[in-house]
PDB file of N, CA and C in Angstrom:
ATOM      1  N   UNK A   1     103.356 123.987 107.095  1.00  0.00           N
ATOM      2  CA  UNK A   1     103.751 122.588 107.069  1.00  0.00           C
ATOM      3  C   UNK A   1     105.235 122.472 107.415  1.00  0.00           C
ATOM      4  N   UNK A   2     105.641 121.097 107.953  1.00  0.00           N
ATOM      5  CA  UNK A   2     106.879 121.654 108.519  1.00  0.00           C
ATOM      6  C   UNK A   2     107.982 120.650 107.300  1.00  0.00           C
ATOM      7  N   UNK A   3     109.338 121.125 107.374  1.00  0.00           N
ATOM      8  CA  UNK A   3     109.985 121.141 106.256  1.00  0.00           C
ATOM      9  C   UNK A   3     110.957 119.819 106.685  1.00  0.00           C
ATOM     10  N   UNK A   4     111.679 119.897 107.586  1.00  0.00           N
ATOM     11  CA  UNK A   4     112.514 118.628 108.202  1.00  0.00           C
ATOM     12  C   UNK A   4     111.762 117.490 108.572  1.00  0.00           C
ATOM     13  N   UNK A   5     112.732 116.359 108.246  1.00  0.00           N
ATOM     14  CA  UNK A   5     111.791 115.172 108.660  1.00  0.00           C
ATOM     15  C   UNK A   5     111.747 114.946 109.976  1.00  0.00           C
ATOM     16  N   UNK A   6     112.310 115.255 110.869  1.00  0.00           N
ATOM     17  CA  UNK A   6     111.867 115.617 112.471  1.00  0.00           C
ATOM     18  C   UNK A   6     110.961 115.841 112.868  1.00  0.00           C
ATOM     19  N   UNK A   7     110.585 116.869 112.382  1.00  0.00           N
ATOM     20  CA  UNK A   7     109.486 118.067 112.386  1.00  0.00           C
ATOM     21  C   UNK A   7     108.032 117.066 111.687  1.00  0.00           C
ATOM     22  N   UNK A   8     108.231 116.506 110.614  1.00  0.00           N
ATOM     23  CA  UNK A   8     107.050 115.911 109.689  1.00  0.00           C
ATOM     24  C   UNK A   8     106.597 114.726 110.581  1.00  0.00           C
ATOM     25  N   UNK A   9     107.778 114.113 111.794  1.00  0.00           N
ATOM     26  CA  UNK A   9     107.411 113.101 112.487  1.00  0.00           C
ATOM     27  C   UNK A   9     106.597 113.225 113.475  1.00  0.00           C
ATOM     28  N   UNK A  10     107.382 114.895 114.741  1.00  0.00           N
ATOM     29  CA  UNK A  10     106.326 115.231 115.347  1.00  0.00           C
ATOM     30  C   UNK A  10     105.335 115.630 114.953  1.00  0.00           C
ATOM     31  N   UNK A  11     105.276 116.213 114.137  1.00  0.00           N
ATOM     32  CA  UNK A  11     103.447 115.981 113.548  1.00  0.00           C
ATOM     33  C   UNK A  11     102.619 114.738 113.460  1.00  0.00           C
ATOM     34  N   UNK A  12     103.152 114.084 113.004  1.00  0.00           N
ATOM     35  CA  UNK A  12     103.044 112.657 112.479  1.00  0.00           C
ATOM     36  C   UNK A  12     102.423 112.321 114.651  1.00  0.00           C
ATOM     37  N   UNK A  13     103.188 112.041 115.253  1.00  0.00           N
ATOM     38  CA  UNK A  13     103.005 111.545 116.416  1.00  0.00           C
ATOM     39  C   UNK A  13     102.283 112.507 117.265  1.00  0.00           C
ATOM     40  N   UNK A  14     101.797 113.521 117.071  1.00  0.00           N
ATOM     41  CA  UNK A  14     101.111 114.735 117.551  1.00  0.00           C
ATOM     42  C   UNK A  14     100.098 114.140 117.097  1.00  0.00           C
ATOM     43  N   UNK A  15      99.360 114.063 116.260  1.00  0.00           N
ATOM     44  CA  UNK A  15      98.268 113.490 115.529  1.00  0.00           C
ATOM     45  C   UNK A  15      97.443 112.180 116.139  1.00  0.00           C
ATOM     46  N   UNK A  16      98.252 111.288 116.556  1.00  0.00           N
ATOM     47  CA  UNK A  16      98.182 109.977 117.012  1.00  0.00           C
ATOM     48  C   UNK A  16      97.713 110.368 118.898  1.00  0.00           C
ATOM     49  N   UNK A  17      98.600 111.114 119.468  1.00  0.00           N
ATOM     50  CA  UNK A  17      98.606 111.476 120.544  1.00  0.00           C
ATOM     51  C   UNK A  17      97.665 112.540 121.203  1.00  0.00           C
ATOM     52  N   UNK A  18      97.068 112.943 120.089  1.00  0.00           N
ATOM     53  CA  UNK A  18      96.461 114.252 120.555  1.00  0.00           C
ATOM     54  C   UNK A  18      94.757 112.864 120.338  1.00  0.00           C
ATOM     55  N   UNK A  19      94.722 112.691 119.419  1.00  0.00           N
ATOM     56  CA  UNK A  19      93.698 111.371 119.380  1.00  0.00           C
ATOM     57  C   UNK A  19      93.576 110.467 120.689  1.00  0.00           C
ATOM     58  N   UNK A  20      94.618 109.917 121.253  1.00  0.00           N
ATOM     59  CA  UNK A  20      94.882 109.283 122.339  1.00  0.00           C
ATOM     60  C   UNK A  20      94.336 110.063 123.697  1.00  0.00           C
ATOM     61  N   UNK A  21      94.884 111.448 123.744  1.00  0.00           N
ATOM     62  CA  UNK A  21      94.501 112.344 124.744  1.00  0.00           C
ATOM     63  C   UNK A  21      92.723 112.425 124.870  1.00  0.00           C
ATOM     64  N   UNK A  22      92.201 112.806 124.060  1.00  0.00           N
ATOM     65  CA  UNK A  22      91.091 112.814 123.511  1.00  0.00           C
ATOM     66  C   UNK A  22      90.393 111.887 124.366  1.00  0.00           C
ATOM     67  N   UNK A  23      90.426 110.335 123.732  1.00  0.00           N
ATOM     68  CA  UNK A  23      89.892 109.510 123.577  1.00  0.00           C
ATOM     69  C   UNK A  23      89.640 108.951 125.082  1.00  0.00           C
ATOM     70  N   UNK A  24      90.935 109.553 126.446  1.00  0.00           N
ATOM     71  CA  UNK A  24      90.970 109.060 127.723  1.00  0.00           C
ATOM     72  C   UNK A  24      90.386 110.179 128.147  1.00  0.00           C
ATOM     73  N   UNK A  25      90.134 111.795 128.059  1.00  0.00           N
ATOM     74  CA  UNK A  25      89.311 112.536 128.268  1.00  0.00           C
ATOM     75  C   UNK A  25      87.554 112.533 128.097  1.00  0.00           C
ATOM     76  N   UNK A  26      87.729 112.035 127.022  1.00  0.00           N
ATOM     77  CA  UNK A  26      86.481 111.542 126.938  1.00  0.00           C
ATOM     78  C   UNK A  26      85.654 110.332 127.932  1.00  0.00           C
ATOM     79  N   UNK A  27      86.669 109.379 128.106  1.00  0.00           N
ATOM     80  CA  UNK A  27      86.167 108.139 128.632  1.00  0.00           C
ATOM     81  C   UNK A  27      85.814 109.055 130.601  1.00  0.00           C
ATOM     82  N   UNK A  28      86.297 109.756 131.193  1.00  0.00           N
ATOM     83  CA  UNK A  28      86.186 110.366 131.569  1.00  0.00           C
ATOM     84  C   UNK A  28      84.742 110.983 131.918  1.00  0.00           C
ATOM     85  N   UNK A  29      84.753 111.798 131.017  1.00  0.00           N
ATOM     86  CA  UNK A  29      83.711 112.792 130.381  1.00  0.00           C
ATOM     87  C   UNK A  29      82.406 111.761 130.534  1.00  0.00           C
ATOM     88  N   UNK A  30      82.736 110.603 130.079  1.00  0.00           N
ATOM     89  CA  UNK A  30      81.406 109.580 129.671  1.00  0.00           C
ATOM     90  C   UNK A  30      81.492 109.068 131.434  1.00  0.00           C
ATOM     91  N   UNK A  31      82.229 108.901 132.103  1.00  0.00           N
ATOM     92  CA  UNK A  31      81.758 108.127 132.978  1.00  0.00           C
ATOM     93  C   UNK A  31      81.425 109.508 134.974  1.00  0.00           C
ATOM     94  N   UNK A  32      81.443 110.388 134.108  1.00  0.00           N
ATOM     95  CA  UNK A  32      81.210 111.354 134.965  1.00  0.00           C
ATOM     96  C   UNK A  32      79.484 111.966 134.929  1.00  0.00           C
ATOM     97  N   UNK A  33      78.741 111.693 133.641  1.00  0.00           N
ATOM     98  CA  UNK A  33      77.954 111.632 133.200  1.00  0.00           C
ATOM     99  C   UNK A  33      76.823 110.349 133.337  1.00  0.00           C
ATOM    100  N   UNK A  34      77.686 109.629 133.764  1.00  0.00           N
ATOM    101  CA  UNK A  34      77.287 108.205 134.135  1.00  0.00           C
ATOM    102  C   UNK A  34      76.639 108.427 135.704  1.00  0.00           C
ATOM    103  N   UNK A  35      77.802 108.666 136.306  1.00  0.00           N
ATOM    104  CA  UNK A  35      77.853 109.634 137.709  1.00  0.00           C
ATOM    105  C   UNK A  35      76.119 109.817 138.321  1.00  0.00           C
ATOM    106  N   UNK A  36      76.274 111.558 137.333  1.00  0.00           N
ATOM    107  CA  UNK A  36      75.459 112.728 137.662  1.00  0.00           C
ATOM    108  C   UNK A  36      73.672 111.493 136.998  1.00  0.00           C
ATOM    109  N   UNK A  37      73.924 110.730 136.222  1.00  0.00           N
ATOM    110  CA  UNK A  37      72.546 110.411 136.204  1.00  0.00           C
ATOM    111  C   UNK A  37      71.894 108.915 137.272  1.00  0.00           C
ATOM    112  N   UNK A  38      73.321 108.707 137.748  1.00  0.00           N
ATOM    113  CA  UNK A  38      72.675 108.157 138.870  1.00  0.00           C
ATOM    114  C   UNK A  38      72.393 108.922 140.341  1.00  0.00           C
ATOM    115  N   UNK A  39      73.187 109.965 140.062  1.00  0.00           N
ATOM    116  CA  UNK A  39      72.753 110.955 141.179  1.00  0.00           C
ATOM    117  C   UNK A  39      71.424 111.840 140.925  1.00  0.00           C
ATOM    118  N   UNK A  40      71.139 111.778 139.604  1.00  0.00           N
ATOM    119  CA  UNK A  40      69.535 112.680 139.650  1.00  0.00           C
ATOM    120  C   UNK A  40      68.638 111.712 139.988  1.00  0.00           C
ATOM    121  N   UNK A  41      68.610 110.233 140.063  1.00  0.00           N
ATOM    122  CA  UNK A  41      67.589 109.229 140.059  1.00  0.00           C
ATOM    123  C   UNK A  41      67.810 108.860 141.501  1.00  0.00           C
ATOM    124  N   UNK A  42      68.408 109.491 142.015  1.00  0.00           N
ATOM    125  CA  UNK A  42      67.901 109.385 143.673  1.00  0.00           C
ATOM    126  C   UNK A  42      69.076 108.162 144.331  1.00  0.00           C
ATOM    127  N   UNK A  43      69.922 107.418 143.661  1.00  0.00           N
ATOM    128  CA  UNK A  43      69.850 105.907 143.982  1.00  0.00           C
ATOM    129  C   UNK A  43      71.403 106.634 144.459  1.00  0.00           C
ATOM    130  N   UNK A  44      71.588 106.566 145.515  1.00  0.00           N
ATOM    131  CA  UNK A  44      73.220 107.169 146.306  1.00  0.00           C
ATOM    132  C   UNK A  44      73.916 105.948 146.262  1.00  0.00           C
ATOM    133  N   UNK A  45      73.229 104.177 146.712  1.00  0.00           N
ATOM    134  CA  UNK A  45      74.243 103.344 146.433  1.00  0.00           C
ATOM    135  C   UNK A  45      74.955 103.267 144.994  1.00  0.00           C
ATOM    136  N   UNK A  46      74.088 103.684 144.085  1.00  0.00           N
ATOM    137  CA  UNK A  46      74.598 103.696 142.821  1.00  0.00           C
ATOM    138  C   UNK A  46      75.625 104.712 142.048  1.00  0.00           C
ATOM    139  N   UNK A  47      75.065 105.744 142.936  1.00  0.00           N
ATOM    140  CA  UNK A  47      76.507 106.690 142.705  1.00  0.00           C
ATOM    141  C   UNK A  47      77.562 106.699 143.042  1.00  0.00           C
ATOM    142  N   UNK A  48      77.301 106.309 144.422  1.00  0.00           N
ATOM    143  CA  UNK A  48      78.656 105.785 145.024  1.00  0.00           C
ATOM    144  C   UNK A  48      79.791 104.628 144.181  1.00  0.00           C
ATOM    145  N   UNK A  49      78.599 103.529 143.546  1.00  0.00           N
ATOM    146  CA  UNK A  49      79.572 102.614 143.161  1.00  0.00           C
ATOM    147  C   UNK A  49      79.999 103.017 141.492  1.00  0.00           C
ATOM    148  N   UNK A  50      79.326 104.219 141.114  1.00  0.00           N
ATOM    149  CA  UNK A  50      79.933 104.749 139.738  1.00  0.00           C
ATOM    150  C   UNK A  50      81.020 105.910 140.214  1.00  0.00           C
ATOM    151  N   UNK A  51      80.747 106.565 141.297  1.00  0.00           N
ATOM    152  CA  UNK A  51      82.316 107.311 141.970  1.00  0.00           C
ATOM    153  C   UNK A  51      83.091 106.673 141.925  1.00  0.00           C
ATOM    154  N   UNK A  52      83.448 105.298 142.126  1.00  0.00           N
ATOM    155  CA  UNK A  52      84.872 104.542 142.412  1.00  0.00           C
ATOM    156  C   UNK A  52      84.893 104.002 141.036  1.00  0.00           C
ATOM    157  N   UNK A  53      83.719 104.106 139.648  1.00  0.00           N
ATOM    158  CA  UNK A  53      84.554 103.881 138.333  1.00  0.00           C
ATOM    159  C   UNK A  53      85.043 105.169 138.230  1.00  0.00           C
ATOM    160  N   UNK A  54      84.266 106.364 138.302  1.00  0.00           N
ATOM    161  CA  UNK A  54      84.914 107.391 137.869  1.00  0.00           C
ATOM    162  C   UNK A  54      86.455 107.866 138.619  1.00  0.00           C
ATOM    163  N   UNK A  55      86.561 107.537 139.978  1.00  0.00           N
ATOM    164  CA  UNK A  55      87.987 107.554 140.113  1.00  0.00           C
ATOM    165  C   UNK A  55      88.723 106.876 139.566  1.00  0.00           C
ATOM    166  N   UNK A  56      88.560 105.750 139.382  1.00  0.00           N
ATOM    167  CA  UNK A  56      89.500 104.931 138.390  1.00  0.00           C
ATOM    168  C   UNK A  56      89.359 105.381 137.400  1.00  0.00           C
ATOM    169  N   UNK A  57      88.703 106.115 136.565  1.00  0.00           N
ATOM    170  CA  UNK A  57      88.981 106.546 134.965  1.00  0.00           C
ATOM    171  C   UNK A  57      89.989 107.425 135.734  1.00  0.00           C
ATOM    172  N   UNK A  58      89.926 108.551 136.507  1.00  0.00           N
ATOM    173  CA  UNK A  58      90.702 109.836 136.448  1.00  0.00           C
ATOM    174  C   UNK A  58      91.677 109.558 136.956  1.00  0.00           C
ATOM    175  N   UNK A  59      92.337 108.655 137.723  1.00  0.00           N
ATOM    176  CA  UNK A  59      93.362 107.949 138.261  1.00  0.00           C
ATOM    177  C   UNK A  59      94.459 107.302 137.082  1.00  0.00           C
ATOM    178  N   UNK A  60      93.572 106.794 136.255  1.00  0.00           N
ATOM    179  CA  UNK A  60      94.203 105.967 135.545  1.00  0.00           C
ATOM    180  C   UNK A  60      94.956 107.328 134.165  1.00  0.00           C
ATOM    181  N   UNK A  61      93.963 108.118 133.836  1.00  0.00           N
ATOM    182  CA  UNK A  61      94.395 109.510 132.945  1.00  0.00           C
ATOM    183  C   UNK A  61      95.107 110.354 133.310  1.00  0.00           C
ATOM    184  N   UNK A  62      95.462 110.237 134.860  1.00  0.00           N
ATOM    185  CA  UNK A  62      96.524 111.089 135.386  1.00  0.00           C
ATOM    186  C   UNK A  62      97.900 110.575 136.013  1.00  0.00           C
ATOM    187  N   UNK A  63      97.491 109.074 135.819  1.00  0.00           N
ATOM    188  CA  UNK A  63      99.204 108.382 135.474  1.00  0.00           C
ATOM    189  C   UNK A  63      99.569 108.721 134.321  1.00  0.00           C
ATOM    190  N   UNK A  64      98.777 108.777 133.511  1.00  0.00           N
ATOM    191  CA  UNK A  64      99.597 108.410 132.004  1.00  0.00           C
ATOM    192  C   UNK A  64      99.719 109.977 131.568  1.00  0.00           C
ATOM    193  N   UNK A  65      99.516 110.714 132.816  1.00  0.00           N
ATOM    194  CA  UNK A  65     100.117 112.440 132.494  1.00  0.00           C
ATOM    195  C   UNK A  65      98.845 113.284 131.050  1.00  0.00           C
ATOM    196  N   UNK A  66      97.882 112.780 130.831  1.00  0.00           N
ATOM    197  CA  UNK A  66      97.014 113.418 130.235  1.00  0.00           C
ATOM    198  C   UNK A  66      96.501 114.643 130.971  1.00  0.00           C
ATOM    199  N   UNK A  67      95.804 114.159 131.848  1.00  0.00           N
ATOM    200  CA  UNK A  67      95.569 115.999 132.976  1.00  0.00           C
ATOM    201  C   UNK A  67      96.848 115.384 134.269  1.00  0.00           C
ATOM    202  N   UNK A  68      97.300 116.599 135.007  1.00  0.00           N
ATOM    203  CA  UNK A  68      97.313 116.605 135.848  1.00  0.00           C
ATOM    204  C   UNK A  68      97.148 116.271 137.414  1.00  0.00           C
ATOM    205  N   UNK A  69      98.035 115.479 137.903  1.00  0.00           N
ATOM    206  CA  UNK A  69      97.516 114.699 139.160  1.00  0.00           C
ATOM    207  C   UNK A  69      96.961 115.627 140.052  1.00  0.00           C
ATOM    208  N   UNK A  70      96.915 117.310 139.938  1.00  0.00           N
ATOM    209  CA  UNK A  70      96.056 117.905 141.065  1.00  0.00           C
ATOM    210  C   UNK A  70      94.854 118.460 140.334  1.00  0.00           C
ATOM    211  N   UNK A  71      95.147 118.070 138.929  1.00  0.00           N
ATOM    212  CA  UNK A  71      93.497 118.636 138.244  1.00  0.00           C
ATOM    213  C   UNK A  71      92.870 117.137 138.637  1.00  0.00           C
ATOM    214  N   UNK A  72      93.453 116.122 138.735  1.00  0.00           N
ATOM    215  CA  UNK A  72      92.631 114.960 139.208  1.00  0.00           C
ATOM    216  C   UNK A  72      92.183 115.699 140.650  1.00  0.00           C
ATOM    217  N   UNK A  73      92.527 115.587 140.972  1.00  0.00           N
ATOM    218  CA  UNK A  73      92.590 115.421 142.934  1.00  0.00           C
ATOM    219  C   UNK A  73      91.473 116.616 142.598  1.00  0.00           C
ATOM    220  N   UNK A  74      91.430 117.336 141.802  1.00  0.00           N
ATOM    221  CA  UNK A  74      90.476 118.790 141.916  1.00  0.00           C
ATOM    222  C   UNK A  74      89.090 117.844 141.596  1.00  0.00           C
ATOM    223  N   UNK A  75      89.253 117.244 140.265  1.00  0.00           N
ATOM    224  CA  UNK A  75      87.868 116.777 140.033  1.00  0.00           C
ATOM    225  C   UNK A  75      87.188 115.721 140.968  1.00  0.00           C
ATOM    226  N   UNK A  76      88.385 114.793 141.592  1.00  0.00           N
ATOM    227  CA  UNK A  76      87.447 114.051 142.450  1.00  0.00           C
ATOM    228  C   UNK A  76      87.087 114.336 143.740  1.00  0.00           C
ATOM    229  N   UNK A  77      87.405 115.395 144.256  1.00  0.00           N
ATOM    230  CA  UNK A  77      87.171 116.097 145.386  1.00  0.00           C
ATOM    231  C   UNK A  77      86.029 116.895 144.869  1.00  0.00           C
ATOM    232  N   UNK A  78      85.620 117.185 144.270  1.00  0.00           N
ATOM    233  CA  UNK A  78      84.322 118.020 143.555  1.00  0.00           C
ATOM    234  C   UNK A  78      83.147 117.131 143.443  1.00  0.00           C
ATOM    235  N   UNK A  79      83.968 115.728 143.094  1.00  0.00           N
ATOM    236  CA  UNK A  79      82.337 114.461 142.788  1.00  0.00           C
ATOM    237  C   UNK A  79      82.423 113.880 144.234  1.00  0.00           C
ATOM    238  N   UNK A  80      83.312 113.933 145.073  1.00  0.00           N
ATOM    239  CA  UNK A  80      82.973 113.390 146.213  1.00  0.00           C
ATOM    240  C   UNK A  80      81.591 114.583 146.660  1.00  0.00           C
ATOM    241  N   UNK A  81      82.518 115.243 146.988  1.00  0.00           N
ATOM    242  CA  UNK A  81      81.343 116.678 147.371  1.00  0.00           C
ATOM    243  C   UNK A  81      79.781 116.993 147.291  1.00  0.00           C
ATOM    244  N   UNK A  82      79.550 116.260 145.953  1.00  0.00           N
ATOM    245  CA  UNK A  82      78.419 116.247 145.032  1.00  0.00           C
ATOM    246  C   UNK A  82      77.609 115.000 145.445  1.00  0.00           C
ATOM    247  N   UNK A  83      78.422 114.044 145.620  1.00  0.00           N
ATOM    248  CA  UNK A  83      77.390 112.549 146.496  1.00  0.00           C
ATOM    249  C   UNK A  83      77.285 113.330 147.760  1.00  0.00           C
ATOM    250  N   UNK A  84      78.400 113.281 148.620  1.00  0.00           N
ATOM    251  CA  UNK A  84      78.189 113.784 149.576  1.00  0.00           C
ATOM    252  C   UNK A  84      76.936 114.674 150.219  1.00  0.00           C
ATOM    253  N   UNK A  85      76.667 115.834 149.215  1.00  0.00           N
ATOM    254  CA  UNK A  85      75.839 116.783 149.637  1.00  0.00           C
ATOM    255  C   UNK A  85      73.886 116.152 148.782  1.00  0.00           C
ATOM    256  N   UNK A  86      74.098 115.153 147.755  1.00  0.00           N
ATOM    257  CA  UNK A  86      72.901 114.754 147.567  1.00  0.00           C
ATOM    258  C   UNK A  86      72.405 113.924 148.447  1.00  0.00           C
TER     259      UNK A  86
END
């Protein structure tokens, strides 16, 4: 446990933030999943138009510096790929 009140704060805001991180990873997570089950049901207009939510989730999580703007660019170059080739 940490002893300075500095220290008790970054914890304090580590806590809050690591929740926050989470919570835009996830949204993510949920709409990539969203994705892949309109891509098993055959319907490509529909994937297509859940690709451009899912870029906007990962767009929007890699302004605010949660992943990485080339771990973005990695994942949506991977779901393009994936309509693409279904």
């Amino acid at each position: 446990m940490p002893n300075l009140p500095s220290a008790k704060k970054r914890m304090r805001q580590n806590v809050k933030l690591r929740a926050r991180n989470r919570w835009r990873k996830d949204r993510i997570k949920q709409a990539v999943r969203e994705f892949d089950e309109a891509l098993q049901s055959g319907d490509k207009a529909k994937a297509a138009e859940q690709l451009k939510l899912v870029y906007k989730q990962i767009d929007q999580v890699a302004a605010k510096k949660t992943i990485h703007k080339n771990t973005a660019a990695r994942r949506k170059a991977g779901l393009a790929k994936r309509l693409a080739t279904a």
